[in-house]
Protein backbone atom coordinates (compact mmCIF):
# COMPACT_ATOMS: atom_id res chain seq x y z
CA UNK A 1 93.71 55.38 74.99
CA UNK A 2 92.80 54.66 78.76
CA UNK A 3 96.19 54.60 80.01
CA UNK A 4 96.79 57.64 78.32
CA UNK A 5 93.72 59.64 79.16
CA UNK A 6 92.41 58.02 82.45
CA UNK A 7 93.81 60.28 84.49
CA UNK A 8 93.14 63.66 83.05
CA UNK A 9 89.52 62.46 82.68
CA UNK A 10 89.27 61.78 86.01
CA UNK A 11 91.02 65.07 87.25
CA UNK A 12 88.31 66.70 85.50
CA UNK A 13 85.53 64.62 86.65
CA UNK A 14 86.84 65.12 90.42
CA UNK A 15 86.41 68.78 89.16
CA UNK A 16 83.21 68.59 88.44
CA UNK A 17 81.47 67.01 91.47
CA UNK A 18 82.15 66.98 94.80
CA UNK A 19 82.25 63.02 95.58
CA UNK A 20 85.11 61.12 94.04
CA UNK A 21 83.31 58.10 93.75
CA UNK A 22 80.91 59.61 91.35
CA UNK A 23 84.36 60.95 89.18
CA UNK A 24 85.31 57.67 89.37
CA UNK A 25 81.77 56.22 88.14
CA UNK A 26 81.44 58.79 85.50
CA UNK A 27 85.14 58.56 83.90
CA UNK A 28 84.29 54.73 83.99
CA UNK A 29 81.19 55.78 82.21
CA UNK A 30 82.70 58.06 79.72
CA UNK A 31 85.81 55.03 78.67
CA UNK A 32 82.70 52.61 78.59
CA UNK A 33 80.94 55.55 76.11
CA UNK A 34 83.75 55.78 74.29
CA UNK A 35 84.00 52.12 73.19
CA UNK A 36 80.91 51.67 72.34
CA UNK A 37 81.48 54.90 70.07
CA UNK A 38 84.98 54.11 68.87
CA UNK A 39 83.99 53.75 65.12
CA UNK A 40 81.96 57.26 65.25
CA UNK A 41 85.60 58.73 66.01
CA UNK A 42 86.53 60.52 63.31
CA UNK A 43 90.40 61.98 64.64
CA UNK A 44 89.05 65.71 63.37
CA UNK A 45 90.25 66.51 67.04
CA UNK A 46 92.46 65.11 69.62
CA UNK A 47 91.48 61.51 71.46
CA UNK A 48 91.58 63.05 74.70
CA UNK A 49 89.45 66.22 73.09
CA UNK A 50 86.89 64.06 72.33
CA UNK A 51 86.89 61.90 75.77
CA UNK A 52 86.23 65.54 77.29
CA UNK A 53 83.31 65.89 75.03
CA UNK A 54 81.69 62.74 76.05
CA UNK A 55 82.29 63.74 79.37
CA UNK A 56 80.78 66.87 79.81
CA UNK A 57 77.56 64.97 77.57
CA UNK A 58 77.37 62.74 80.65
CA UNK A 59 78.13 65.12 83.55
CA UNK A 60 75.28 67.47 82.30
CA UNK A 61 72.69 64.44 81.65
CA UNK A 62 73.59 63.41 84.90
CA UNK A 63 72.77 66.60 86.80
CA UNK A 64 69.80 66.37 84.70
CA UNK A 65 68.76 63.81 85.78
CA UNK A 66 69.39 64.37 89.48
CA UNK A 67 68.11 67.63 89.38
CA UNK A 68 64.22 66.17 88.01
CA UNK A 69 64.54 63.63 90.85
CA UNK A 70 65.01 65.90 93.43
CA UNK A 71 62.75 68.17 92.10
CA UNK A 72 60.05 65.78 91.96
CA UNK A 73 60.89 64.22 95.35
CA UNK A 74 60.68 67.66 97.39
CA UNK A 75 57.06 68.22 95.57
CA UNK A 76 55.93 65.07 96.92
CA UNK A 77 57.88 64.90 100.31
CA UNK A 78 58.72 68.00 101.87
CA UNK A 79 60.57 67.03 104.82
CA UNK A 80 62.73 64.75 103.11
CA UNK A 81 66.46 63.97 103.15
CA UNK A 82 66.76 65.22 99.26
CA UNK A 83 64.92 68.42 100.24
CA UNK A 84 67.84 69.20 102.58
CA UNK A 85 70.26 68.03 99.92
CA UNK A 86 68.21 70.67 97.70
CA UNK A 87 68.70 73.72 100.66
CA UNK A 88 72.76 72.38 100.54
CA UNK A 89 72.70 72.86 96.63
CA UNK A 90 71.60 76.27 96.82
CA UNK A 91 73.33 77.42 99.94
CA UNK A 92 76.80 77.83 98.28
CA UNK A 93 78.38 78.17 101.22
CA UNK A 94 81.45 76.07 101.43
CA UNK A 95 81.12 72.70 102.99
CA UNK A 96 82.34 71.14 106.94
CA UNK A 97 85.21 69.89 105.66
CA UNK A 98 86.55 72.30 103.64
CA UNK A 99 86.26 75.33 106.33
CA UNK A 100 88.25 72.66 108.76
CA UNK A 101 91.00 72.59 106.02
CA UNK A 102 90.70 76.52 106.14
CA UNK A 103 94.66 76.21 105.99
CA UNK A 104 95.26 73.91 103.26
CA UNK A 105 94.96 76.46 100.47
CA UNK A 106 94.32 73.90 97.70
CA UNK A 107 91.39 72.55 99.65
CA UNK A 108 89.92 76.05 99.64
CA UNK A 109 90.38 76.92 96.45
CA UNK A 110 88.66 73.44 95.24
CA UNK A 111 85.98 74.37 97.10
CA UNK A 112 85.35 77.78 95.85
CA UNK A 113 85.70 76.76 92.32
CA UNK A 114 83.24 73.73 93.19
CA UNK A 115 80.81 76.75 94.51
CA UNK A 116 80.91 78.02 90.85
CA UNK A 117 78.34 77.15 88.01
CA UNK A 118 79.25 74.64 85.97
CA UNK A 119 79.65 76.61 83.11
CA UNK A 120 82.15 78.73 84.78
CA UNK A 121 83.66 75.92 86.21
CA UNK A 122 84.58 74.12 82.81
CA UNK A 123 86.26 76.74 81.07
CA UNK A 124 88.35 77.44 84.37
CA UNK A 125 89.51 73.63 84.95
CA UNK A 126 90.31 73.54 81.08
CA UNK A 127 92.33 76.67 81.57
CA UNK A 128 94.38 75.98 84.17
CA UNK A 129 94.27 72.77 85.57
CA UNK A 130 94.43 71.09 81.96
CA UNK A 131 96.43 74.33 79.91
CA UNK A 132 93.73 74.56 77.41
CA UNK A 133 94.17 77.49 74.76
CA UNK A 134 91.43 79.36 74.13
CA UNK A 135 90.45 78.01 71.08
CA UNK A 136 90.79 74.48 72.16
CA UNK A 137 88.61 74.77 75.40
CA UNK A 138 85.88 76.75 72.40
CA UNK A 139 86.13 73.46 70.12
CA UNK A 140 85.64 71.36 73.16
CA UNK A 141 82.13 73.01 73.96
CA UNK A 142 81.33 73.84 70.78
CA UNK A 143 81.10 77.94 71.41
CA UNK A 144 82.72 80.92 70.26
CA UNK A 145 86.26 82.13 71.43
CA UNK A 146 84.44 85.51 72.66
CA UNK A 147 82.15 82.82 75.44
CA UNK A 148 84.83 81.53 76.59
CA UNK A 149 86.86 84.46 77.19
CA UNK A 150 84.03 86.26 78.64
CA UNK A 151 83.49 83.11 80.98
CA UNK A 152 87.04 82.98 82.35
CA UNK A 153 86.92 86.16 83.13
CA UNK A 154 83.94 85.90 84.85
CA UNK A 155 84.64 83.08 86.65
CA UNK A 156 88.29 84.66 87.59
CA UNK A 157 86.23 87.28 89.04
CA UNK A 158 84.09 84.97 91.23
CA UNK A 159 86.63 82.83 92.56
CA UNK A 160 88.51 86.10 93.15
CA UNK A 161 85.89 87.78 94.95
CA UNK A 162 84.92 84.59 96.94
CA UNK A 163 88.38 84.00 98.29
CA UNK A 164 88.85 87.64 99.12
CA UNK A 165 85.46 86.92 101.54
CA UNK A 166 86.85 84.06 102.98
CA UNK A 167 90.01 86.02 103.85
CA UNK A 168 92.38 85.88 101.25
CA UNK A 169 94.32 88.84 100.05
C-alpha cells in the first residue's frame, strides 16, 4: 500500500504546505496513521481514498495546532519571529522565490494555488492534479456534489483572477 500510494500522498501533501519537509513529515505521518488503523479499514472506498482522508484529518489538526501556537505566542510576545510569520500568513502575496521564478510557469501557478484557502485548494489538487470526479473528491470530504462544484468553481475563479494580476493572459 506504500509503494503504491506514497507518492500521490505526498504530491498532495507538497500541495498543501509550502515546505516539503513538512509533506514529507506528514505523508510519513499519515502511512504511520494508517497502520496503526489498518483493521478499522473497511474497503467501502478505495485504499488510496482513504489515505487522503487521513491526510486531510492530519493536515487540518496540524494547522490547528499551529495556528493556537502562534496565536498565543503573538499575545504574549509581540515583536516576535512567529508574529512576522503571522503578518506572512495573511499577506498572500506570493513569496521571494516564487516572483524570481516569475518565468517558470509551474512555479507560479503553485504559488497562486498555495495563496488559496485550503478548502479551495483541496478540491482543486483533487481535480486536476489527482483526476478526481466529482463525486469521488465529495466522498473524500464527506460533502455534497453541489460544495464541491461550487468550490472549484470558485477556486477556478481565484486562481484565474490572481494570475491575470500577476500578468497572465
Amino acid at each position: 500500500m506504500v509503494r503504491a500510494n506514497r507518492e500521490r500522498i505526498y504530491r498532495v501533501a507538497r500541495f498543501l504546505l509550502d515546505d516539503p519537509v513538512e509533506a514529507e513529515d506528514l505523508t510519513q505521518s499519515v502511512f504511520e496513521q494508517a497502520w496503526r488503523g489498518w483493521q478499522k479499514f473497511e474497503g467501502r472506498s478505495q485504499p488510496y481514498t482513504w489515505l487522503y482522508r487521513i491526510l486531510l484529518r492530519s493536515y487540518h489538526r496540524q494547522r490547528r495546532r499551529r495556528w493556537w501556537s502562534e496565536v498565543f505566542s503573538a499575545n504574549h510576545h509581540d515583536a516576535s519571529p512567529n508574529n512576522e510569520h503571522l503578518q506572512h500568513i495573511e499577506d498572500g502575496s506570493p513569496k521571494p522565490d516564487a516572483m524570481a521564478a516569475r518565468n517558470d510557469d509551474c512555479l507560479e501557478v503553485r504559488a497562486v494555488v498555495r495563496g488559496i484557502s485550503p478548502k479551495l485548494r483541496e478540491v482543486l489538487v483533487l481535480r486536476y492534479t489527482e483526476d478526481w470526479s466529482v463525486q469521488q473528491i465529495a466522498q473524500a470530504l464527506d460533502i455534497p456534489e453541489g460544495t464541491v462544484k461550487s468550490r472549484l468553481n470558485l477556486a477556478l475563479k481565484t486562481v484565474a483572477q490572481r494570475l491575470r494580476s500577476r500578468g497572465w493572459k
